[in-house]
Structures are given as C-alpha cells and as structure tokens.
PDB file of N, CA and C in Angstrom:
ATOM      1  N   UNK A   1     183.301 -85.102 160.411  1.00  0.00           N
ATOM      2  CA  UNK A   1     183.989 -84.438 159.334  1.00  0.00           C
ATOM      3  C   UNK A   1     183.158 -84.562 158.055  1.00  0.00           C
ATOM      4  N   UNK A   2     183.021 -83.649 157.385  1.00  0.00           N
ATOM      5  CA  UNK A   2     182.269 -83.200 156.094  1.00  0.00           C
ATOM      6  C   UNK A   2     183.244 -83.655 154.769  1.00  0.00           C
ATOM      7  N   UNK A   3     182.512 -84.340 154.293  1.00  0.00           N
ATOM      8  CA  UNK A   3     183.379 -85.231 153.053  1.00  0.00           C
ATOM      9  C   UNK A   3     182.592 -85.236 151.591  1.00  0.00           C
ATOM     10  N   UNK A   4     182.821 -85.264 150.919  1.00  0.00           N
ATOM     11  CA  UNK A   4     182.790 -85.114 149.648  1.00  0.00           C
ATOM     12  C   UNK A   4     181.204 -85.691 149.160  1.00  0.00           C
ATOM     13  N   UNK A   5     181.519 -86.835 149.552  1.00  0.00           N
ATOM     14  CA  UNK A   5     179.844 -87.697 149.359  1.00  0.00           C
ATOM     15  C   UNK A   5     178.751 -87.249 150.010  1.00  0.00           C
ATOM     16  N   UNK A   6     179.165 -86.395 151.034  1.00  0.00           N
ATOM     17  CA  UNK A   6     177.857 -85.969 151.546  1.00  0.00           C
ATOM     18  C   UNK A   6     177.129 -84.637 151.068  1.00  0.00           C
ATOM     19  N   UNK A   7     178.047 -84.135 150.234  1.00  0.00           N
ATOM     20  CA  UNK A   7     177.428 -83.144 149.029  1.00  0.00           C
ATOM     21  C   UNK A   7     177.065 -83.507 147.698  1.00  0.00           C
ATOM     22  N   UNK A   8     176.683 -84.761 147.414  1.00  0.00           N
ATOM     23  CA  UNK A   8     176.438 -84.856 146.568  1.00  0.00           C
ATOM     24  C   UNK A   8     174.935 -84.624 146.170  1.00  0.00           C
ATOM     25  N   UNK A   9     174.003 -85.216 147.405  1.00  0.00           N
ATOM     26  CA  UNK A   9     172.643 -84.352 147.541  1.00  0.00           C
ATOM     27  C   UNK A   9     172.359 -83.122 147.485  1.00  0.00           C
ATOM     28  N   UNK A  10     173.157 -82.023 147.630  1.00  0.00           N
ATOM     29  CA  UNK A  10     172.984 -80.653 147.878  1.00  0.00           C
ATOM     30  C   UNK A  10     173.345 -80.371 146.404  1.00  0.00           C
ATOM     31  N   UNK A  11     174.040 -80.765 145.531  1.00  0.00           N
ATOM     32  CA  UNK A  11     174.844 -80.624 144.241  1.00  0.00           C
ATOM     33  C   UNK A  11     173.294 -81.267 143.491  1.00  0.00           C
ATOM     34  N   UNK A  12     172.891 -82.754 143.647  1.00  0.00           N
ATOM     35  CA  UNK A  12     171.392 -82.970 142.782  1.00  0.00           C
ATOM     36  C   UNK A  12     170.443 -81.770 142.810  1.00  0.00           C
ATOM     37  N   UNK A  13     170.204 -81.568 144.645  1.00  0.00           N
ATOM     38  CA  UNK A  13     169.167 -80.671 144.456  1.00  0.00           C
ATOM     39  C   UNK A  13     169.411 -79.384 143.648  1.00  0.00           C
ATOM     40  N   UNK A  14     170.227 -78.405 143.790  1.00  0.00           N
ATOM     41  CA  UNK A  14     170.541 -77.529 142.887  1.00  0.00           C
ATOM     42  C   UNK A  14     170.604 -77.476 141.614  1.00  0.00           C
ATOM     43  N   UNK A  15     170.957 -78.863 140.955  1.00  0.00           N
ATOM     44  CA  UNK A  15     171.175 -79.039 139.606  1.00  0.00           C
ATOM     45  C   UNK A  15     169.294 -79.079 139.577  1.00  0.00           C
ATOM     46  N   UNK A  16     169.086 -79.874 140.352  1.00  0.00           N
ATOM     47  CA  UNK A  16     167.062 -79.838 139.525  1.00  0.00           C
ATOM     48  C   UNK A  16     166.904 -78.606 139.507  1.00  0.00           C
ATOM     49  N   UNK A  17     166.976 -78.210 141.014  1.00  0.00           N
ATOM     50  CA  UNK A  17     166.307 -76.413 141.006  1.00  0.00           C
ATOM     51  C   UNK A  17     167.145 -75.875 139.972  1.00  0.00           C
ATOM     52  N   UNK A  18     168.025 -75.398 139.281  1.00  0.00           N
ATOM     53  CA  UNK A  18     168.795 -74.973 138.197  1.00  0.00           C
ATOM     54  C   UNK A  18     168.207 -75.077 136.966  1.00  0.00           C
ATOM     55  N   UNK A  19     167.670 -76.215 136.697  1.00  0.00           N
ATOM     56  CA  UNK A  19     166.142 -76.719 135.564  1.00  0.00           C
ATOM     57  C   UNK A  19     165.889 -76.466 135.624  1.00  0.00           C
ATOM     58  N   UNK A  20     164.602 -76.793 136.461  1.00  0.00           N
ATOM     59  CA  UNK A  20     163.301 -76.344 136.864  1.00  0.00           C
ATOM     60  C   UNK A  20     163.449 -74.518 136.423  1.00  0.00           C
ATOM     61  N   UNK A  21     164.000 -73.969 136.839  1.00  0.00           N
ATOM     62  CA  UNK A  21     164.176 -72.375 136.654  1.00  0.00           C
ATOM     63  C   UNK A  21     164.272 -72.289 135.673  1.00  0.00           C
ATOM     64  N   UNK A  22     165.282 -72.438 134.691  1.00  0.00           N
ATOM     65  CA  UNK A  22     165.611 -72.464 133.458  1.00  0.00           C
ATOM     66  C   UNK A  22     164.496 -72.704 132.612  1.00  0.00           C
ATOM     67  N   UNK A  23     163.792 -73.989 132.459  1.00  0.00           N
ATOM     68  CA  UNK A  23     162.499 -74.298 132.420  1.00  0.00           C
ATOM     69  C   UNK A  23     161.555 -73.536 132.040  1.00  0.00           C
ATOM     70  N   UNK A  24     161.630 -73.025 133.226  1.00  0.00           N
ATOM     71  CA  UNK A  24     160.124 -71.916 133.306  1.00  0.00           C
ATOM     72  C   UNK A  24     160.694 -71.306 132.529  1.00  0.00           C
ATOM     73  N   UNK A  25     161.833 -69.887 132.344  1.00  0.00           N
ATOM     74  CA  UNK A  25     162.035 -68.921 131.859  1.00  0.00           C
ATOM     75  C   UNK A  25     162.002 -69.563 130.373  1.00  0.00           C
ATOM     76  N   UNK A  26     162.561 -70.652 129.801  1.00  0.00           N
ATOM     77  CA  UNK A  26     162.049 -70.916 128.506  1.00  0.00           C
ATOM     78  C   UNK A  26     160.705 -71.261 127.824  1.00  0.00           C
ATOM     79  N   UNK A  27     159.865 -71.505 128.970  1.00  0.00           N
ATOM     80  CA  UNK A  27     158.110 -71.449 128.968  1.00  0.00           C
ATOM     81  C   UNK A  27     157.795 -70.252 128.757  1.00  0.00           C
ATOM     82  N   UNK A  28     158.079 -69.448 129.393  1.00  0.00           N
ATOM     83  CA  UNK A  28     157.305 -68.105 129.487  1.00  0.00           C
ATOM     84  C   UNK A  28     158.237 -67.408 127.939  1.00  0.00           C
ATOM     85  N   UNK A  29     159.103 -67.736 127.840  1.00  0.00           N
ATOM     86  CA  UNK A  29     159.525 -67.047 126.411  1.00  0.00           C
ATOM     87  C   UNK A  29     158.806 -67.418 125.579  1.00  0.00           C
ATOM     88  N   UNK A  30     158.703 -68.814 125.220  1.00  0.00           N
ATOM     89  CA  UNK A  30     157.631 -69.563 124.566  1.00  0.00           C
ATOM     90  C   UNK A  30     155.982 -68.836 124.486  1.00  0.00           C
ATOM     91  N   UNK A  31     155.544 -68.468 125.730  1.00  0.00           N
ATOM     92  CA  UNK A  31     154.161 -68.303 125.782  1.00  0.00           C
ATOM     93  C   UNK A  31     154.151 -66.552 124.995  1.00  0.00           C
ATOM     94  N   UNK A  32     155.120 -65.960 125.301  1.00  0.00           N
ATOM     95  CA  UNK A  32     155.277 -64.669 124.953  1.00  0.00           C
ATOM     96  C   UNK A  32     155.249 -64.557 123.347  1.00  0.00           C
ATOM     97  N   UNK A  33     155.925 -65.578 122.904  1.00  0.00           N
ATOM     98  CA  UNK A  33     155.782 -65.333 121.597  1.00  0.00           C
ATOM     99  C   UNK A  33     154.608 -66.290 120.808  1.00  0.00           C
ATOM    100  N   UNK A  34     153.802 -67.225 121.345  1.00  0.00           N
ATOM    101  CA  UNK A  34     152.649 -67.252 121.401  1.00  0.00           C
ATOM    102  C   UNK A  34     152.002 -65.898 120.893  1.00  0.00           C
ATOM    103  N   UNK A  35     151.788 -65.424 122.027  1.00  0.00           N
ATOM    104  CA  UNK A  35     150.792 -63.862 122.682  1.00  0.00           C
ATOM    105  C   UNK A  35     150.896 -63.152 121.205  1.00  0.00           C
ATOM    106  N   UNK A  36     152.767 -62.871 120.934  1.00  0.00           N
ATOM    107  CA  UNK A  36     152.831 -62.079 119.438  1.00  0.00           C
ATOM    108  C   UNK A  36     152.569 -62.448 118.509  1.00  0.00           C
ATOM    109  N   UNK A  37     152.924 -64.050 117.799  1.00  0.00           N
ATOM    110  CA  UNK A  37     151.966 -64.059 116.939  1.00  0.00           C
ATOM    111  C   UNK A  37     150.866 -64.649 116.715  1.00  0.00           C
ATOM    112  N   UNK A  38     150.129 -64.939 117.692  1.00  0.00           N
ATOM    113  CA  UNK A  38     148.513 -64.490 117.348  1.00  0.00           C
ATOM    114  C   UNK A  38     148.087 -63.384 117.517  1.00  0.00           C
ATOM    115  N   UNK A  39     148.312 -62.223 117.890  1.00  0.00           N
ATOM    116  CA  UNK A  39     148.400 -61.037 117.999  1.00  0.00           C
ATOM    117  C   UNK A  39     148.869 -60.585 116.016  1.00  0.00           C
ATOM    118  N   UNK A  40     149.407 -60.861 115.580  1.00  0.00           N
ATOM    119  CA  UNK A  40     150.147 -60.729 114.024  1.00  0.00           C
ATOM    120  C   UNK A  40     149.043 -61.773 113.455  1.00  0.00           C
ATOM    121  N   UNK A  41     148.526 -62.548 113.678  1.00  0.00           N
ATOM    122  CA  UNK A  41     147.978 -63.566 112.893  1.00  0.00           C
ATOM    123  C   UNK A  41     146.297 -63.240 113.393  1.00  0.00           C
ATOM    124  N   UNK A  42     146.445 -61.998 113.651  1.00  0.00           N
ATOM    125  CA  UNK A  42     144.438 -61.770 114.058  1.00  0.00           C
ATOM    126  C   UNK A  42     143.880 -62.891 114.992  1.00  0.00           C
ATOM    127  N   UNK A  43     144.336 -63.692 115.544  1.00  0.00           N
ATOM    128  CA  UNK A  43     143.668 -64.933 116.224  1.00  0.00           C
ATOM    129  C   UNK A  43     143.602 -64.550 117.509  1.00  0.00           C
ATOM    130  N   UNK A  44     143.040 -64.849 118.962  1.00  0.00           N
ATOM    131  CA  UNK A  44     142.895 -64.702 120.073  1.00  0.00           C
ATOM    132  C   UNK A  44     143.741 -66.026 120.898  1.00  0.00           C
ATOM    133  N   UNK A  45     144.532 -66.005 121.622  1.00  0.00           N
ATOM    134  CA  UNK A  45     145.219 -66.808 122.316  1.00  0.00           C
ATOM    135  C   UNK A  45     144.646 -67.611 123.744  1.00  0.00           C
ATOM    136  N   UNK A  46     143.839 -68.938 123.746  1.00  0.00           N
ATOM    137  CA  UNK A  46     143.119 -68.933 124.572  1.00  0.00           C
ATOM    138  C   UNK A  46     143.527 -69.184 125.932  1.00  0.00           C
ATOM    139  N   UNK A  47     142.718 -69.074 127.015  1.00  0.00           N
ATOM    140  CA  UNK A  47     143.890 -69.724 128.619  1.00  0.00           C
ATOM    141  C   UNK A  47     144.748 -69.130 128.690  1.00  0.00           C
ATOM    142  N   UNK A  48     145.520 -68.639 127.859  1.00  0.00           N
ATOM    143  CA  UNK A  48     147.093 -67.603 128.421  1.00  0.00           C
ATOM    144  C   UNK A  48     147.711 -68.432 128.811  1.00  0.00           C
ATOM    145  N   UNK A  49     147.924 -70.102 128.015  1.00  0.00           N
ATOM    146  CA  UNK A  49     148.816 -70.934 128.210  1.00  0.00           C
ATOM    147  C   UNK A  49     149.398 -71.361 127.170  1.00  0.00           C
ATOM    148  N   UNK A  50     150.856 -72.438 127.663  1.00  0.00           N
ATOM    149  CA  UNK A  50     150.526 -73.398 126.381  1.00  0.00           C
ATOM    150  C   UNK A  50     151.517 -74.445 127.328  1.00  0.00           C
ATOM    151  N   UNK A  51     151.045 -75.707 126.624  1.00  0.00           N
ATOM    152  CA  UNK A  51     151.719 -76.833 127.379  1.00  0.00           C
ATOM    153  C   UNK A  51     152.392 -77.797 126.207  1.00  0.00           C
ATOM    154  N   UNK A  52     153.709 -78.117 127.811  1.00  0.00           N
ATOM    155  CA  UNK A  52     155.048 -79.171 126.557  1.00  0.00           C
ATOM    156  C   UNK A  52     154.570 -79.917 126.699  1.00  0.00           C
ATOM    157  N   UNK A  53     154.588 -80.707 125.190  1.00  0.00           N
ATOM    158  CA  UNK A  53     154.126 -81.741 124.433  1.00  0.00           C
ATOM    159  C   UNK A  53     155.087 -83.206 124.892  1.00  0.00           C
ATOM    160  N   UNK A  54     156.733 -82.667 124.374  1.00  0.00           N
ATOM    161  CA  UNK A  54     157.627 -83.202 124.127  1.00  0.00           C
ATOM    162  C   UNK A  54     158.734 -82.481 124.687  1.00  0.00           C
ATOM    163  N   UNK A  55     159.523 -83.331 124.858  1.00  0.00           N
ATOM    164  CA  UNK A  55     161.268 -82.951 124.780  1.00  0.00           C
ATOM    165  C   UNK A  55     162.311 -83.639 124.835  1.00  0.00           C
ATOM    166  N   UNK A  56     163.278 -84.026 123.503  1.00  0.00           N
ATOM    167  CA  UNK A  56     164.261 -84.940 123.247  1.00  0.00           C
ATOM    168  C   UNK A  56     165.222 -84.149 122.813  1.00  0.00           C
ATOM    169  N   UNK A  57     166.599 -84.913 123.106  1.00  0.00           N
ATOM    170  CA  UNK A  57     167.521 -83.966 122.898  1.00  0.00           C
ATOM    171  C   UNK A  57     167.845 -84.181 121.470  1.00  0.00           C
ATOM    172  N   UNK A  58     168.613 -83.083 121.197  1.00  0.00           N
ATOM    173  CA  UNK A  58     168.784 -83.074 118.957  1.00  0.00           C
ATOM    174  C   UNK A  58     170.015 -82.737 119.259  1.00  0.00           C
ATOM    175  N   UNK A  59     170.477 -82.614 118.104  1.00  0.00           N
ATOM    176  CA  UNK A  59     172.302 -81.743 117.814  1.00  0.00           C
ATOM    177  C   UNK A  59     171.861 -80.211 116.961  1.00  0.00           C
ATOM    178  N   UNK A  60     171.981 -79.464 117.864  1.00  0.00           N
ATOM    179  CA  UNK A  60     171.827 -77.942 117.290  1.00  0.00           C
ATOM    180  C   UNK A  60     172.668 -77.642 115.850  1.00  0.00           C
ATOM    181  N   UNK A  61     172.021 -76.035 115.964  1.00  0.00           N
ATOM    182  CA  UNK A  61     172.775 -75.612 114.675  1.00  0.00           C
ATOM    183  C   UNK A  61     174.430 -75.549 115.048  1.00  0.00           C
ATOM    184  N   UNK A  62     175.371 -75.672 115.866  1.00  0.00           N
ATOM    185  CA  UNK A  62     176.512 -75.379 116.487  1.00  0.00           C
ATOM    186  C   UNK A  62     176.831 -76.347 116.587  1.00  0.00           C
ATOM    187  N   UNK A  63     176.278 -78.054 115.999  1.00  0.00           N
ATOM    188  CA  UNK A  63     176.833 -78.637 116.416  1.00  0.00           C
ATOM    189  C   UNK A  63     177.314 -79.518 117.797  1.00  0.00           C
ATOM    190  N   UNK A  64     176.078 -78.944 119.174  1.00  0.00           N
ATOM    191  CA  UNK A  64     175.961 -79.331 120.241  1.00  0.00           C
ATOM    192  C   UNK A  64     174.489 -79.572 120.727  1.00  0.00           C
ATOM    193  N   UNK A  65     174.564 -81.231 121.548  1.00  0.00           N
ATOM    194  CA  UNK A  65     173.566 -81.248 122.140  1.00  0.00           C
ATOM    195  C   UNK A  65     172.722 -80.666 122.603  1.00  0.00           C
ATOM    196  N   UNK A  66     171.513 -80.088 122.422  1.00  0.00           N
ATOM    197  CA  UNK A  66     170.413 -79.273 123.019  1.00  0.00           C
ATOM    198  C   UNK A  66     169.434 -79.889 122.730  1.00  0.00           C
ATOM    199  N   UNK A  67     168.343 -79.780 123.895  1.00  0.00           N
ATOM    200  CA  UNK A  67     166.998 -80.144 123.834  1.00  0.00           C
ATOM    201  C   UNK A  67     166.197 -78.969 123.280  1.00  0.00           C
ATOM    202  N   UNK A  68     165.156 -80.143 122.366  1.00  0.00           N
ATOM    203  CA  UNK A  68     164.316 -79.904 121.483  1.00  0.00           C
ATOM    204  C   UNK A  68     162.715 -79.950 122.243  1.00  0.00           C
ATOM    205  N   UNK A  69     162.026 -78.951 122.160  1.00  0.00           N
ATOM    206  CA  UNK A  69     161.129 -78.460 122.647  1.00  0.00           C
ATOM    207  C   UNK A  69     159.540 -78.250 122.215  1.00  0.00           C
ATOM    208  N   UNK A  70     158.682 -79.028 122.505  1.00  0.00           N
ATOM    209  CA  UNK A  70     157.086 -78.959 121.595  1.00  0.00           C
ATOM    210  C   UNK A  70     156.183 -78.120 122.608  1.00  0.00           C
ATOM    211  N   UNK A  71     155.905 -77.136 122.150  1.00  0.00           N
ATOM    212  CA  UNK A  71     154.519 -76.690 123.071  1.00  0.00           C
ATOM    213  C   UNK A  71     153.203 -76.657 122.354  1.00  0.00           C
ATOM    214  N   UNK A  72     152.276 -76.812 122.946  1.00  0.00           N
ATOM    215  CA  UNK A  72     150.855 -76.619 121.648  1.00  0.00           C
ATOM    216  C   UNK A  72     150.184 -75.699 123.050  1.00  0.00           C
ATOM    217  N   UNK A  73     148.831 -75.127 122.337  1.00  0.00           N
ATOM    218  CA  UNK A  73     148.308 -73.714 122.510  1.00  0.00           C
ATOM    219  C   UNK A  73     147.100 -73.839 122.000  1.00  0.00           C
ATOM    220  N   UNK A  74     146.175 -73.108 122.499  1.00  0.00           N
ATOM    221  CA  UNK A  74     144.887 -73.243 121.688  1.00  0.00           C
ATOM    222  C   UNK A  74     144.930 -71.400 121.388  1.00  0.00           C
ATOM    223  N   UNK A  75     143.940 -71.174 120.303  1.00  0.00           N
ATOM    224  CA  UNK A  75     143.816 -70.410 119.609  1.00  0.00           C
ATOM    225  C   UNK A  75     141.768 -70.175 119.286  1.00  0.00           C
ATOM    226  N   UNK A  76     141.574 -69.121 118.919  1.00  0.00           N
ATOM    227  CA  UNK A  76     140.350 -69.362 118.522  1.00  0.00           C
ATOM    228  C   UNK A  76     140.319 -67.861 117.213  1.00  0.00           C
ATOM    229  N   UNK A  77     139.262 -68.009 116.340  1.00  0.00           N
ATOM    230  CA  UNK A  77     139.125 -66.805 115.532  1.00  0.00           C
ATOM    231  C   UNK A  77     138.017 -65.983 115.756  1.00  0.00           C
ATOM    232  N   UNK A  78     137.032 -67.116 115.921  1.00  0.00           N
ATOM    233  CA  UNK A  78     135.540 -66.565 116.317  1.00  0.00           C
ATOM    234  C   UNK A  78     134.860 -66.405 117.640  1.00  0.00           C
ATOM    235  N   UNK A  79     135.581 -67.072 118.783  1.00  0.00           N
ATOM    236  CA  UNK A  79     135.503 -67.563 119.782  1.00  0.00           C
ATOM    237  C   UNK A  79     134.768 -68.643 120.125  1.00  0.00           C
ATOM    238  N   UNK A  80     134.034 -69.165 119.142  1.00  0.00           N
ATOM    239  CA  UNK A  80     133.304 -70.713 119.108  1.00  0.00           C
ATOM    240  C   UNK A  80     133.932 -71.949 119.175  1.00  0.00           C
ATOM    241  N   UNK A  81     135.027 -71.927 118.177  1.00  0.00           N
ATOM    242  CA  UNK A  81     135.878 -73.095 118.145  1.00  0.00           C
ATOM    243  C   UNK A  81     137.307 -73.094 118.206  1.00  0.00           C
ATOM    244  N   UNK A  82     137.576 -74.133 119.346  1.00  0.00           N
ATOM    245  CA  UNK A  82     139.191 -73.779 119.452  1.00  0.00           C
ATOM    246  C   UNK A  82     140.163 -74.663 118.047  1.00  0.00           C
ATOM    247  N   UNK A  83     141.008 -73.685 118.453  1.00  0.00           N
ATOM    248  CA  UNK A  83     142.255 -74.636 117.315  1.00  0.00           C
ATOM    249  C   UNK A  83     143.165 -74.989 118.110  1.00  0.00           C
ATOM    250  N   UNK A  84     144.269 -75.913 117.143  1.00  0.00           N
ATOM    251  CA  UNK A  84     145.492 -75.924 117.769  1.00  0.00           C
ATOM    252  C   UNK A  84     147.218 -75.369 117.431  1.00  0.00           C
ATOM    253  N   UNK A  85     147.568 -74.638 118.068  1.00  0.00           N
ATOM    254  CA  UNK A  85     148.867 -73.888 117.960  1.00  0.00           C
ATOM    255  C   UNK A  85     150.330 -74.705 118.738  1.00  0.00           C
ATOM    256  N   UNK A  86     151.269 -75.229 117.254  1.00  0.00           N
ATOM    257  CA  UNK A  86     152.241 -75.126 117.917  1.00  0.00           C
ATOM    258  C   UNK A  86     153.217 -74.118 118.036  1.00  0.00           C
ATOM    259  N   UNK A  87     154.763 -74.534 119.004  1.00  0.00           N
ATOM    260  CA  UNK A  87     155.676 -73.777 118.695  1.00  0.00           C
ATOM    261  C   UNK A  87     156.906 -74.809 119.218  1.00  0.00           C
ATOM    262  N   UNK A  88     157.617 -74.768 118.640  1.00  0.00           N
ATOM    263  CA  UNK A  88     159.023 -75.722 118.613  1.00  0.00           C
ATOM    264  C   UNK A  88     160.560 -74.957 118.779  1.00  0.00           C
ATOM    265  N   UNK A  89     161.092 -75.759 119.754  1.00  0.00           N
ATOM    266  CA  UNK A  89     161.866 -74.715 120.313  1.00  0.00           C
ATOM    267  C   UNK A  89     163.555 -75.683 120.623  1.00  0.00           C
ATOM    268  N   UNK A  90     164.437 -74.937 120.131  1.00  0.00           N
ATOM    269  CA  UNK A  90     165.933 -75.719 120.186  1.00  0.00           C
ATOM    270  C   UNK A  90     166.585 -74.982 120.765  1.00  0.00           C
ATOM    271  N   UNK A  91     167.023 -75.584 122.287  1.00  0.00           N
ATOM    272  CA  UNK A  91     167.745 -74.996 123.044  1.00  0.00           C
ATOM    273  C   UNK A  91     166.507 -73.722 123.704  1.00  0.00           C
ATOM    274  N   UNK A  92     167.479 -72.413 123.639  1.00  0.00           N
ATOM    275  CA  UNK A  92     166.258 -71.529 123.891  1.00  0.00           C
ATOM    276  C   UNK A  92     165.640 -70.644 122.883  1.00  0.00           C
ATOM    277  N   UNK A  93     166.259 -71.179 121.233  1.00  0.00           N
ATOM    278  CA  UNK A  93     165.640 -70.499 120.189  1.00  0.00           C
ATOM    279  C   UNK A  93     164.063 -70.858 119.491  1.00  0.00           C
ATOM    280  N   UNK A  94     163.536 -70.340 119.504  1.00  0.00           N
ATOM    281  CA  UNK A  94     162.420 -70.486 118.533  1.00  0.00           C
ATOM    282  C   UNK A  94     162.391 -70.844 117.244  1.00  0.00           C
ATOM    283  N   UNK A  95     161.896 -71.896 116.774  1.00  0.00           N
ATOM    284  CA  UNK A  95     162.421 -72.221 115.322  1.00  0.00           C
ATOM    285  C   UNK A  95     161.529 -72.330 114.719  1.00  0.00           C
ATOM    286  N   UNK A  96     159.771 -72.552 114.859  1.00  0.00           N
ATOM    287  CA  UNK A  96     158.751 -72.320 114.779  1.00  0.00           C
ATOM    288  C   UNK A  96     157.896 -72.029 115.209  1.00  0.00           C
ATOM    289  N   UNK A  97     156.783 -72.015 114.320  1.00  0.00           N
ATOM    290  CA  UNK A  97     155.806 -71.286 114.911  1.00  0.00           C
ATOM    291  C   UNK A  97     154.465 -71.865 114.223  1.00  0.00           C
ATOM    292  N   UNK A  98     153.314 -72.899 114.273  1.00  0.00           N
ATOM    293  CA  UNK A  98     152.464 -73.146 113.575  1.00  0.00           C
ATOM    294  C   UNK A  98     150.814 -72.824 113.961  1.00  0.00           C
ATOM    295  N   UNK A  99     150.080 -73.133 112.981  1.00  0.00           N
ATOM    296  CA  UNK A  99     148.641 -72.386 113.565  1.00  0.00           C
ATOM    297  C   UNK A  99     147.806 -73.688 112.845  1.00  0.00           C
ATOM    298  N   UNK A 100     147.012 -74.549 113.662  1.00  0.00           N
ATOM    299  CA  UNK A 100     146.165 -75.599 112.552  1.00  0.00           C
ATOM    300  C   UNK A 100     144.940 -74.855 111.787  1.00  0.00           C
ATOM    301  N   UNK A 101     145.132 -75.173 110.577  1.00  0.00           N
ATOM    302  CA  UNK A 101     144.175 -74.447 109.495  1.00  0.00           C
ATOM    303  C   UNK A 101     142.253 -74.192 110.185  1.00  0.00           C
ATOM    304  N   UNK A 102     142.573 -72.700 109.702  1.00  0.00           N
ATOM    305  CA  UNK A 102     141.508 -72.364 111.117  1.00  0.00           C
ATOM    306  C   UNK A 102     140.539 -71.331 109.862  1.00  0.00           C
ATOM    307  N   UNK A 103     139.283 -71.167 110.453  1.00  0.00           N
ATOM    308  CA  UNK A 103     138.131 -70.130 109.603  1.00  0.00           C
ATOM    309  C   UNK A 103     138.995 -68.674 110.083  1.00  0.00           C
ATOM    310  N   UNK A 104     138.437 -67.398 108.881  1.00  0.00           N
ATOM    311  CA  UNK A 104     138.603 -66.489 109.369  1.00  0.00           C
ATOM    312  C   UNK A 104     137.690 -65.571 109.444  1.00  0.00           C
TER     313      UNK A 104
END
C-alpha cells in the first residue's frame, strides 16, 4: 500500500526540477537584457554569457521574501580589453544594470 511518506521523494524531486527551470528562465531574462543594454550602451557583449555571482534572499518591494540575484558579464569596447558588467535582480525584476568604467 502507497502511503504518504513514500511521496515525499517524488514531491523533493519536482520541487528541485521546478527551480532549476525557473532558474534558467530567470538567467536567460537576465542575459537578454544584458544583449540590450550593451547594445544601447555601444559596447559588445562578450561569450553570450553571464554568470551568478550571488543569491540571498531580501524582502521585496511588496513586502515578501524574494531572492536577490547578482550576475556579472564581460563586455568589451575595443575588443582588446574586457570589462566587467553587472546586473542585479529581485525576484524576477531587474533592478539594475551596471557597466565598470570602460574606454570609448
């Protein structure tokens, strides 16, 4: 007989895979708006990546727990020297957007 405790593994795994998904789709939002503004900021976006730094949870604008989000990015102007690009992210909003002081 099938009892309660023995779903509790099937309930973990789903909850990770449920992340993990989520995850990504807030990466790739992230990288997308990357793409736009260095695209707006004349800069070239290097690798077609960017990787999390960080993530701790904060108290949003609403007043509810959400994790807080660091990605950095490299960037270049000339193609000689890379920079570094963040973007900071609450929940699944974008709340910044930075570029380290770069030649133009």
């Amino acid at each position: 007989m099938l009892e309660l405790s023995d779903l509790y593994p099937v309930f973990a795994l789903a909850l990770v895979g449920y992340y993990w998904w989520y995850s990504k789709g807030i990466k790739e939002a992230a990288l997308r708006a990357a793409r736009r503004y260095c695209e707006k900021m004349d800069v070239q976006l290097l690798d077609e990546s960017i990787v999390l730094r960080n993530m701790r949870p904060r108290i949003g604008q609403r007043r509810l727990l959400e994790l807080q989000r660091r990605y950095q990015f490299e960037f270049t102007t000339t193609g000689e020297q890379r920079y570094l690009g963040e973007i900071l992210l609450v929940g699944n909003r974008i709340c910044r957007i930075n570029l380290d002081p770069h030649r133009l």
